[in-house]
Every structure is written in structure tokens, then in C-alpha cells.
C-alpha atoms as a PDB file:
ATOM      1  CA  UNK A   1       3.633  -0.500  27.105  1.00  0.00           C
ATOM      2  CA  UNK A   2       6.443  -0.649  24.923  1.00  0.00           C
ATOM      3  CA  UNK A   3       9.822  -2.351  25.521  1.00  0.00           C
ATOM      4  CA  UNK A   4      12.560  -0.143  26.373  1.00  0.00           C
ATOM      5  CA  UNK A   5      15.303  -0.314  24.106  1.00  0.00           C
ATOM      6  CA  UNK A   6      13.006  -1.397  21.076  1.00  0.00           C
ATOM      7  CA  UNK A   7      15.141  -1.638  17.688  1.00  0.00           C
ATOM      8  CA  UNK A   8      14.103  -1.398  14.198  1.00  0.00           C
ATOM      9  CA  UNK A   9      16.129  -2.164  10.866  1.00  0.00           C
ATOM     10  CA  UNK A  10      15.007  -0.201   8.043  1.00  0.00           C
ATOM     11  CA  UNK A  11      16.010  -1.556   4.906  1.00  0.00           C
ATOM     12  CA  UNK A  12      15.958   0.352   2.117  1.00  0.00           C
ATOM     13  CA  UNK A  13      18.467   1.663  -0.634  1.00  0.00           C
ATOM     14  CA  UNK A  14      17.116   5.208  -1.539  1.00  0.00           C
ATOM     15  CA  UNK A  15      19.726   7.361   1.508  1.00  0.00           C
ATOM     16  CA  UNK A  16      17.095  10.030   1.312  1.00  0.00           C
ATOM     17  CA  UNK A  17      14.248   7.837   2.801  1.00  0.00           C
ATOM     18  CA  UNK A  18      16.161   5.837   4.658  1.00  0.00           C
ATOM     19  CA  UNK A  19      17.745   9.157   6.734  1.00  0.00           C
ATOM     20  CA  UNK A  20      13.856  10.418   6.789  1.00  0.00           C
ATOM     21  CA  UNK A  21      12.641   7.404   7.947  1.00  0.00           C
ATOM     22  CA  UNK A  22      15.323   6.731  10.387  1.00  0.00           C
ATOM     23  CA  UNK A  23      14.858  10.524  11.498  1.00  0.00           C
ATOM     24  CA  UNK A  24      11.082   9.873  11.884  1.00  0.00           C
ATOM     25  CA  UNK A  25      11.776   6.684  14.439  1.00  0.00           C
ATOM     26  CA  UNK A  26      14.185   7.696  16.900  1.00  0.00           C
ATOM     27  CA  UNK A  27      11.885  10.633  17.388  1.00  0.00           C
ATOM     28  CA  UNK A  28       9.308   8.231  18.640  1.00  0.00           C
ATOM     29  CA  UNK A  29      12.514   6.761  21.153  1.00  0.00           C
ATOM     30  CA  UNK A  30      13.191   3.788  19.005  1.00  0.00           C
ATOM     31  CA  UNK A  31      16.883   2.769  18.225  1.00  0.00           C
ATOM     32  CA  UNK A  32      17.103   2.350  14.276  1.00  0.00           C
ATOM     33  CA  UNK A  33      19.732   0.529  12.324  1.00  0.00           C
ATOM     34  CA  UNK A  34      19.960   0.894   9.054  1.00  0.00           C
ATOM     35  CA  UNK A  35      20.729  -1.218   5.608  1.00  0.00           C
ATOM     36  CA  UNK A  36      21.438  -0.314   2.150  1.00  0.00           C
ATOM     37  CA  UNK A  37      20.906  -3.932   0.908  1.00  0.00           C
ATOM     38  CA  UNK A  38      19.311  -7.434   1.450  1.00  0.00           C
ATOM     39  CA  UNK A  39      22.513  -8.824   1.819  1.00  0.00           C
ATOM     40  CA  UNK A  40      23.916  -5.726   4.386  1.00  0.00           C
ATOM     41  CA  UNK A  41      20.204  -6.608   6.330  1.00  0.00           C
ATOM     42  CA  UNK A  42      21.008 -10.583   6.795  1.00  0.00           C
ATOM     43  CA  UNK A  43      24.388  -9.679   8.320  1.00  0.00           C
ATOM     44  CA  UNK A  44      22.902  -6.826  10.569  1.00  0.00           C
ATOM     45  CA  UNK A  45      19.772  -8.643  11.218  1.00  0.00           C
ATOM     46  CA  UNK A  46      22.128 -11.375  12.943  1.00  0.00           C
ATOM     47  CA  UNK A  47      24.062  -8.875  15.283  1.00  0.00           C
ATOM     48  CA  UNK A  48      21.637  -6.818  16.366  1.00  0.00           C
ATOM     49  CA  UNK A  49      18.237  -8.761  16.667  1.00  0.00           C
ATOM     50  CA  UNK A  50      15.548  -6.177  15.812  1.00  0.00           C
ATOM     51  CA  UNK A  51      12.470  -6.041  17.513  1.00  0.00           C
ATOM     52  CA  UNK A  52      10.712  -5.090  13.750  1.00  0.00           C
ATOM     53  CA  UNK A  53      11.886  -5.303  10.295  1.00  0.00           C
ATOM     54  CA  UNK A  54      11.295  -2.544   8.085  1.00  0.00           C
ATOM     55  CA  UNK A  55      12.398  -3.682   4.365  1.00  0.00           C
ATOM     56  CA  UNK A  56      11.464  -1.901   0.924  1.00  0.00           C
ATOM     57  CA  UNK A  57      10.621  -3.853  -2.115  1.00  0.00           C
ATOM     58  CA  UNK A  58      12.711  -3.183  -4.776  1.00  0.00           C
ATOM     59  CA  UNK A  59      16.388  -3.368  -3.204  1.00  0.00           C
ATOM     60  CA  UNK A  60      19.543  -4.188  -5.420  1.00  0.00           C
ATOM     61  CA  UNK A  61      20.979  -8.057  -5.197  1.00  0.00           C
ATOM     62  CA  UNK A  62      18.564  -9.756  -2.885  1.00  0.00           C
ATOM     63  CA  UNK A  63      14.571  -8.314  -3.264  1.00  0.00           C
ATOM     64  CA  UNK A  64      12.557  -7.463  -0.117  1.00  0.00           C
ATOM     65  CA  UNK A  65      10.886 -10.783  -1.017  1.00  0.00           C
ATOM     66  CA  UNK A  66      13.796 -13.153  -1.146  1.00  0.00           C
ATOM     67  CA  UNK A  67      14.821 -11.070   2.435  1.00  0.00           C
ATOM     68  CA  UNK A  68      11.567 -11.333   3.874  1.00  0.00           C
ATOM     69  CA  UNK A  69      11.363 -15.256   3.568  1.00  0.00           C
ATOM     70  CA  UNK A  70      15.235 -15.720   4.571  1.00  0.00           C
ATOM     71  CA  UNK A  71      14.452 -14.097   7.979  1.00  0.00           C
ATOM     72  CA  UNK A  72      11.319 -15.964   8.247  1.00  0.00           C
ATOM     73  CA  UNK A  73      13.220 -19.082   7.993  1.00  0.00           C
ATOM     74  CA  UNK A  74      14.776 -18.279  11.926  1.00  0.00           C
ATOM     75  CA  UNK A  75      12.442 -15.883  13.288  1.00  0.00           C
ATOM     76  CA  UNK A  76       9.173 -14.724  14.098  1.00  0.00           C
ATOM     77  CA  UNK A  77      10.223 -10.722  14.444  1.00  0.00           C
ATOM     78  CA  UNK A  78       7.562  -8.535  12.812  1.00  0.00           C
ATOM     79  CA  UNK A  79       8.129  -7.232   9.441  1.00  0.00           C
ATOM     80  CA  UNK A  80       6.746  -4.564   7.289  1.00  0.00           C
ATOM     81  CA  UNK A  81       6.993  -4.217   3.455  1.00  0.00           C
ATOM     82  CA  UNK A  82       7.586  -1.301   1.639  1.00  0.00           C
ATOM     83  CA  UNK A  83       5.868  -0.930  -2.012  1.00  0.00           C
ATOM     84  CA  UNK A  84       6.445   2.237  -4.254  1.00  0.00           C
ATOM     85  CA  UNK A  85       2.778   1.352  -5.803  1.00  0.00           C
ATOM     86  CA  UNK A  86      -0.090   0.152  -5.142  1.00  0.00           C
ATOM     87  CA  UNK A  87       0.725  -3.067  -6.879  1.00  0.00           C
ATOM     88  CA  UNK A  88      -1.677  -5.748  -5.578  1.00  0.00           C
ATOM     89  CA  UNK A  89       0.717  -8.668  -6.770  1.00  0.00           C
ATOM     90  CA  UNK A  90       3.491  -6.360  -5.076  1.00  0.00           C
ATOM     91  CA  UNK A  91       1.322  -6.388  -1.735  1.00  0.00           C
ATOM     92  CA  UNK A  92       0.315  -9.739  -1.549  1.00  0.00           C
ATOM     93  CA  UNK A  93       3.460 -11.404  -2.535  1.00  0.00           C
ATOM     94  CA  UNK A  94       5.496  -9.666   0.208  1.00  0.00           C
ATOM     95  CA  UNK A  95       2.824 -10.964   2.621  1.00  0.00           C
ATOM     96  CA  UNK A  96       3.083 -14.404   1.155  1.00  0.00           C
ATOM     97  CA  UNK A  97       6.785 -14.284   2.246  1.00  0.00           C
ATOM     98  CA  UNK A  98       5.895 -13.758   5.326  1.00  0.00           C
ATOM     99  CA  UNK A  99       5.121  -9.886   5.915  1.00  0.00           C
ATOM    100  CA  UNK A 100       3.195  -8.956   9.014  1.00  0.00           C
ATOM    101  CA  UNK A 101       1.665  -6.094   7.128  1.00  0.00           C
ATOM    102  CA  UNK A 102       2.937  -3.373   4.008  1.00  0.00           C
ATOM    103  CA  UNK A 103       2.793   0.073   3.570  1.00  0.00           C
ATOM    104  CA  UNK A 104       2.329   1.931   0.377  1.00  0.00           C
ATOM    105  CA  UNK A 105       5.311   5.128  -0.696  1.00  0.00           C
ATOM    106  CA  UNK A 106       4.756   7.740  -0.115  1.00  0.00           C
ATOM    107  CA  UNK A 107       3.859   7.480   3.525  1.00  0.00           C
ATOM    108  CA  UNK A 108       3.444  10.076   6.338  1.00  0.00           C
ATOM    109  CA  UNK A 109       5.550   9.068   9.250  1.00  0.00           C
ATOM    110  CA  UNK A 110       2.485   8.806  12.024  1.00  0.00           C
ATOM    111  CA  UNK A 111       1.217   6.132   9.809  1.00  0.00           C
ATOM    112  CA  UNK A 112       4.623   4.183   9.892  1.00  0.00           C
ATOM    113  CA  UNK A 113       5.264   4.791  13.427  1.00  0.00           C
ATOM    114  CA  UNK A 114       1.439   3.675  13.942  1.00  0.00           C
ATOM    115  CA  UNK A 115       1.967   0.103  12.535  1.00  0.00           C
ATOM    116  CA  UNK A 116       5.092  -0.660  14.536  1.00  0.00           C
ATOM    117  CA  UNK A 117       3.003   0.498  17.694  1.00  0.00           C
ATOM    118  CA  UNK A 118       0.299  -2.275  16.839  1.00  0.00           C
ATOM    119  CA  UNK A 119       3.012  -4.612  15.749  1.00  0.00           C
ATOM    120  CA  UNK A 120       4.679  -4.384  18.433  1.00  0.00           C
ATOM    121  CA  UNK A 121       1.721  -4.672  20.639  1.00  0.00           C
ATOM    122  CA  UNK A 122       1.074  -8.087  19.022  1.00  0.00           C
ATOM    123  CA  UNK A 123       3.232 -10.486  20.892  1.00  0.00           C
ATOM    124  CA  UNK A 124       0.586 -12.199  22.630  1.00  0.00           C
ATOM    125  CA  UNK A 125      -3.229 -12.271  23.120  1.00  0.00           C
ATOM    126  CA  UNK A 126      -5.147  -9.805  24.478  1.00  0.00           C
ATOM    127  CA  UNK A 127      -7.814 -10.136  26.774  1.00  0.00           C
ATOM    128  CA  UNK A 128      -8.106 -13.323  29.049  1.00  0.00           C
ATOM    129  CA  UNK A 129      -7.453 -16.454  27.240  1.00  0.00           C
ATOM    130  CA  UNK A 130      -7.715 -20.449  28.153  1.00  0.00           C
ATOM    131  CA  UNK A 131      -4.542 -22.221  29.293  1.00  0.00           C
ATOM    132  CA  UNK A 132      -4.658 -24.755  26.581  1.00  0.00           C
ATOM    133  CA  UNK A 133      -7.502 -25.211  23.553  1.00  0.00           C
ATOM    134  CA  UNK A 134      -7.758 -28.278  21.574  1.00  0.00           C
ATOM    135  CA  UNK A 135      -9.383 -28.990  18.363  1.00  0.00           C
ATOM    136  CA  UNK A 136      -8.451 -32.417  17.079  1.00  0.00           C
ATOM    137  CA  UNK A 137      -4.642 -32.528  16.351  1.00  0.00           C
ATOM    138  CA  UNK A 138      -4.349 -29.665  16.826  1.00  0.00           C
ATOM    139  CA  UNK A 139      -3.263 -27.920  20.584  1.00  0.00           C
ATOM    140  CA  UNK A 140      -2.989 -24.123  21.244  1.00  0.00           C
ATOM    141  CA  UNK A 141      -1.004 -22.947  24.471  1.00  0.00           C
ATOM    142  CA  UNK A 142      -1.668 -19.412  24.490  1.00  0.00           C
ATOM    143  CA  UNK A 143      -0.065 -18.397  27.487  1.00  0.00           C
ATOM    144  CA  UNK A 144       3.334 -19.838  25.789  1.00  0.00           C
ATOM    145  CA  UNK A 145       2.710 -18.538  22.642  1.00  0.00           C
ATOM    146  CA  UNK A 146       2.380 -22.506  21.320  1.00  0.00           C
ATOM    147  CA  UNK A 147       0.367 -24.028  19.093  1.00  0.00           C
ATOM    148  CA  UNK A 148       1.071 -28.137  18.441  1.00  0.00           C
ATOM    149  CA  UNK A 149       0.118 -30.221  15.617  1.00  0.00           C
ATOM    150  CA  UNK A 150      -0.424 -33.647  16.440  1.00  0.00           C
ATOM    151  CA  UNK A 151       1.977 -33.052  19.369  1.00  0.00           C
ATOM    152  CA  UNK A 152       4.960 -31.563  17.117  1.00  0.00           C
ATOM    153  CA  UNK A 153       5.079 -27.618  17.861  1.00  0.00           C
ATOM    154  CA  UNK A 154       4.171 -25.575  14.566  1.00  0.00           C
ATOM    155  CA  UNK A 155       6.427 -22.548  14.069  1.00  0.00           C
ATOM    156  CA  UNK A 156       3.884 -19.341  13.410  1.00  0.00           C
ATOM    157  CA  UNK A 157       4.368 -16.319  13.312  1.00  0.00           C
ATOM    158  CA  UNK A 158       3.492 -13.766  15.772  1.00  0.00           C
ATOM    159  CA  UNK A 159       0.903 -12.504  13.895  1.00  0.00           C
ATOM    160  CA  UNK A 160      -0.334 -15.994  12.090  1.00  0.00           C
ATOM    161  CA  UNK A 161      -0.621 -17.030  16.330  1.00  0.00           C
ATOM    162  CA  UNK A 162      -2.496 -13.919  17.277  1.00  0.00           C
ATOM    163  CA  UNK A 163      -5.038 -15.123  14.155  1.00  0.00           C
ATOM    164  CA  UNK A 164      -5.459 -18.641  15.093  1.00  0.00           C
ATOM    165  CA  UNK A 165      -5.650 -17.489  18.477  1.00  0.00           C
ATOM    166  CA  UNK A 166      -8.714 -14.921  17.758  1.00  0.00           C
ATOM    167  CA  UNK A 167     -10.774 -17.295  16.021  1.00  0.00           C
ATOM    168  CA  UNK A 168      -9.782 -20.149  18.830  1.00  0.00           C
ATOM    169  CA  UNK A 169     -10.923 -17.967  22.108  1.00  0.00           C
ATOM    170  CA  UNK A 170     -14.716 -18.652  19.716  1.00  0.00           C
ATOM    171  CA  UNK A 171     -14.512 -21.969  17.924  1.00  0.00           C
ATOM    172  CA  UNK A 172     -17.335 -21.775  15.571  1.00  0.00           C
ATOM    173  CA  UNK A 173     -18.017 -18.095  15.905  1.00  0.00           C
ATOM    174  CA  UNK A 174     -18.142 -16.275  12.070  1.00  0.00           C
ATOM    175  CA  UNK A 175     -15.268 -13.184  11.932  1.00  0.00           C
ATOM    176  CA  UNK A 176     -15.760 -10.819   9.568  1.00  0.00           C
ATOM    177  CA  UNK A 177     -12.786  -9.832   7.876  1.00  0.00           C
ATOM    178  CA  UNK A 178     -13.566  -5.920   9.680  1.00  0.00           C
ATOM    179  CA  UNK A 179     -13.136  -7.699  12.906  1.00  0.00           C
ATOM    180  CA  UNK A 180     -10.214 -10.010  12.419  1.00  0.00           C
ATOM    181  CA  UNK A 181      -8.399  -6.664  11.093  1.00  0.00           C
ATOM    182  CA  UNK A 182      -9.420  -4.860  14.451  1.00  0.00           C
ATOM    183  CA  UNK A 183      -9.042  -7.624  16.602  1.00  0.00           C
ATOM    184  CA  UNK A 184      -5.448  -8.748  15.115  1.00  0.00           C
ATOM    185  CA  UNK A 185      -4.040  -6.019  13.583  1.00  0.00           C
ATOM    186  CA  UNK A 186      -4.965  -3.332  16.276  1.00  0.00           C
ATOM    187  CA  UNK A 187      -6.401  -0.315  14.187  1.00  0.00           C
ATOM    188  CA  UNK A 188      -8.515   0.070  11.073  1.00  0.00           C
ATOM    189  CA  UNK A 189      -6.917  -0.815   8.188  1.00  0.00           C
ATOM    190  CA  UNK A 190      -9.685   0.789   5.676  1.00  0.00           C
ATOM    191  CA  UNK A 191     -11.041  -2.385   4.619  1.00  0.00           C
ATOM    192  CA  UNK A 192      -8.082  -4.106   3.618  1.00  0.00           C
ATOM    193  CA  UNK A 193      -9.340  -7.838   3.203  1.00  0.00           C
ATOM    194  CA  UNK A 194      -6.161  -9.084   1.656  1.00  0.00           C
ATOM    195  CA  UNK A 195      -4.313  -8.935   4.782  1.00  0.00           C
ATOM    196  CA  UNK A 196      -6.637 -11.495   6.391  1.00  0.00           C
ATOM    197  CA  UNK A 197      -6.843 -13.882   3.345  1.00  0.00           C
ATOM    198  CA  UNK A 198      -3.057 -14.211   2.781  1.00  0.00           C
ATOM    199  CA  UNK A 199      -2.313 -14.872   6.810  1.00  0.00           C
ATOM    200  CA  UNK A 200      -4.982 -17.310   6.501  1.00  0.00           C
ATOM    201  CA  UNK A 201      -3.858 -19.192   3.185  1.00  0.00           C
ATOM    202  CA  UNK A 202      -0.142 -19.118   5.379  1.00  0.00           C
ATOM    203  CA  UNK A 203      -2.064 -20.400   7.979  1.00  0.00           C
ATOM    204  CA  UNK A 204      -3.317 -23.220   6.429  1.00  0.00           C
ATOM    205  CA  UNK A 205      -0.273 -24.236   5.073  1.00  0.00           C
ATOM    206  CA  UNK A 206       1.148 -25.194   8.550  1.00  0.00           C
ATOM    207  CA  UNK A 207      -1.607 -26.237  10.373  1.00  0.00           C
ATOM    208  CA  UNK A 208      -3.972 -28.566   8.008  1.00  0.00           C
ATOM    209  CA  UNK A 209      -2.987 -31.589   6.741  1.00  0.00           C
ATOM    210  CA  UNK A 210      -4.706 -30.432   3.252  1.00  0.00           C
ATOM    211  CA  UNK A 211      -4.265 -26.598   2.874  1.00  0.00           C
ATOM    212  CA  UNK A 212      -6.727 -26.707   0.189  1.00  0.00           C
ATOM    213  CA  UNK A 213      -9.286 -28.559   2.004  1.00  0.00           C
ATOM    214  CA  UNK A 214      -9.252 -27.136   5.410  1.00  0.00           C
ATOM    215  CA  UNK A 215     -10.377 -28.994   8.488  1.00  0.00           C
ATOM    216  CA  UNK A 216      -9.991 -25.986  11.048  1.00  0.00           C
ATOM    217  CA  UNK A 217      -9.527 -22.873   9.913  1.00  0.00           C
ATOM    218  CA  UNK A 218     -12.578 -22.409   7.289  1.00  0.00           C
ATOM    219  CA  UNK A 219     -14.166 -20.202   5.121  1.00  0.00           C
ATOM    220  CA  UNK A 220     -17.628 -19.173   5.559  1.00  0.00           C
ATOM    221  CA  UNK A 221     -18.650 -17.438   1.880  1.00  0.00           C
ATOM    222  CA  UNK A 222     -19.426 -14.169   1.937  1.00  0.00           C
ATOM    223  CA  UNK A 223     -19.164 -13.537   5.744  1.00  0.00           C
ATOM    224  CA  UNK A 224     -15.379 -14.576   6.805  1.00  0.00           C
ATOM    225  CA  UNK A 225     -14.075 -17.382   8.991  1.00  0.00           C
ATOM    226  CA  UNK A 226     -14.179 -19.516  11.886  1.00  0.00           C
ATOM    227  CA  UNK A 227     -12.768 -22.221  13.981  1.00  0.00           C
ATOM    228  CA  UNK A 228     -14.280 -25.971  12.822  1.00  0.00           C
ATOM    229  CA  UNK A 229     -14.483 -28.144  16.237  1.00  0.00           C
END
């Protein structure tokens, strides 16, 4: 069930979509703030403390990238990016700054209001879980939404936990990228494999000592990943 009182910022600088999209959200009962700019978002994003982050692309001054990583620098909220194409260097570098997931213009409103369902469904993990899981240095705490590296808590985000998280609850069980998308995104997202590969390249990033040579999260060619004991 959803939070009452649940809060989105739309950011995005065309008024026409912005007024559509914000008409589109509070029909589904969600309170929407809006921004014209990056730089209107940061100051917003600071007062109001949104429960998701929607932010287009292409904004004037600061990009949807450079906004995307400066609110992943303090927070974990969810946040979808907006592309006007689809531009597969558009897509994937808005996840490398820390997206949750994108959507492509135009979009039909059920779609939009679809992913913040699932994202908003994805604050912890579903289904029964262990208290604690450790694999070498590294220690999950599921039930406190924790995950340590050699005893020095690693900041993920909510969806980067809900990965780790997935493959943990199996170590050494193969995930298809089908199944990861089910499992941690919540509906089918028509094959998209790059939304897998990019949260696991973040992944890696913060919890193996050599991103490039992973220890624990690894790549099984051809069929997906799994979690090295």
C-alpha cells in the first residue's frame, strides 16, 4: 500500500508537459511539485523531500544528468529520467548518474504513473528475507535496509539494495536478466537488459574492491548473474 501523502517533483521545462504531467499525478492522489529548472529542483528538492524524482533530460543551466547525480550525493529517493529519444547513450547515462529507471517522450500517463507505483513499492525486500547475510567483507542487513563493507556501511540506493538483495536471498543461483527485471523492478520492462547491467556496473563500484574484477557480484556469460560465496 502506498504512503499517504506521497510527493513527486517533476522537473521539466516544457509548461505544457509539465501541467499534463502534473494533471496526470494528482489524479492518481499524489501531491506534485513542480520545477522549471535543475537549479529551481535542488532548492525545492531541499524543502519539500519528495518521495520520487521525476526530471527530464534536456533542462536549461544544470542537465537532468548533472541533477540526477547532485541529489544522489544526499539521498536515496527514487528517480526517473525523461529522454525525448530513444537515445541509448541518453538512457544509459542518466542511469549511470544514478536513475532508478527512464522513460522515453512521448509517454501515456498509465505508463508513468505505473513506474512510480513499482518504485515506490521498492523500499525494501519482498518476500521473507534473513536477518543478516554475509559473504566475505561484505554484510547485508536486510531488515535495516544495510549493507556493510568490511564493517563501514555502503550507501546504495534503494534500488542498487533491492538488487544485491535479490541475488543475496540465492548466493550462487544464475538470474536472468528477465528475472532480475521482474523481481526488482516489479513489472515487465519488454526486455530491457540495460537497466540491469548499468545498476550492476554501479553496483560494483561500491561494493568490490576491484569493480572490474568482481569478487561478488559476477557475471555468468550469456545467462546473467549471481552471488560468488
Amino acid at each position: 500500500m502506498e504512503a499517504v501523502g506521497t510527493r513527486i517533483l517533476a522537473v521539466e521545462d516544457d509548461e505544457r508537459i509539465r501541467s499534463a504531467v502534473k494533471l496526470a499525478l494528482e489524479d492518481e492522489g499524489w501531491t506534485v511539485d513542480e520545477a522549471e529548472s535543475g537549479e529551481v529542483a535542488i532548492e525545492l528538492f531541499n524543502q519539500v523531500v519528495p518521495d520520487v524524482v521525476l526530471i527530464d533530460i534536456m533542462l536549461p543551466g544544470i542537465d537532468g544528468f548533472e541533477l540526477c547525480r547532485t541529489i544522489r550525493r544526499t539521498s536515496d529517493v527514487p528517480v526517473v529520467m525523461v529522454t525525448a529519444r530513444n537515445d541509448t547513450h541518453d538512457i544509459v547515462a542518466g542511469l549511470e548518474a544514478g536513475a532508478d529507471d527512464y522513460l522515453t517522450k512521448p509517454f501515456q500517463a498509465k505508463e508513468l504513473s505505473a513506474r512510480i507505483r513499482a518504485l515506490l513499492r521498492r523500499v525494501r525486500p519482498s518476500g521473507p528475507s534473513h536477518a543478516r547475510l554475509v559473504f566475505g567483507d561484505l554484510e547485508l542487513v536486510p531488515e535495516e535496509g544495510k549493507v556493510l563493507k568490511d564493517g563501514d556501511e555502503v550507501h546504495l540506493t534503494k534500488t542498487e539494495f533491492r538488487l544485491l538483495c535479490e541475488l543475496a536471498e540465492n548466493p550462487g543461483k544464475v538470474f536472468s536478466r528477465e528475472a532480475l527485471l521482474d523481481k526488482v523492478w516489479g513489472y515487465d520492462y519488454f526486455g530491457d537488459g540495460r537497466l540491469v547491467d548499468v545498476h550492476v556496473r554501479r553496483l560494483r563500484t561500491k561494493v568490490e574492491n576491484d569493480p572490474a574484477n568482481p569478487r561478488h557480484v559476477v557475471t555468468v556469460r550469456g545467462l546473467g548473474y549471481r552471488l560468488q560465496t
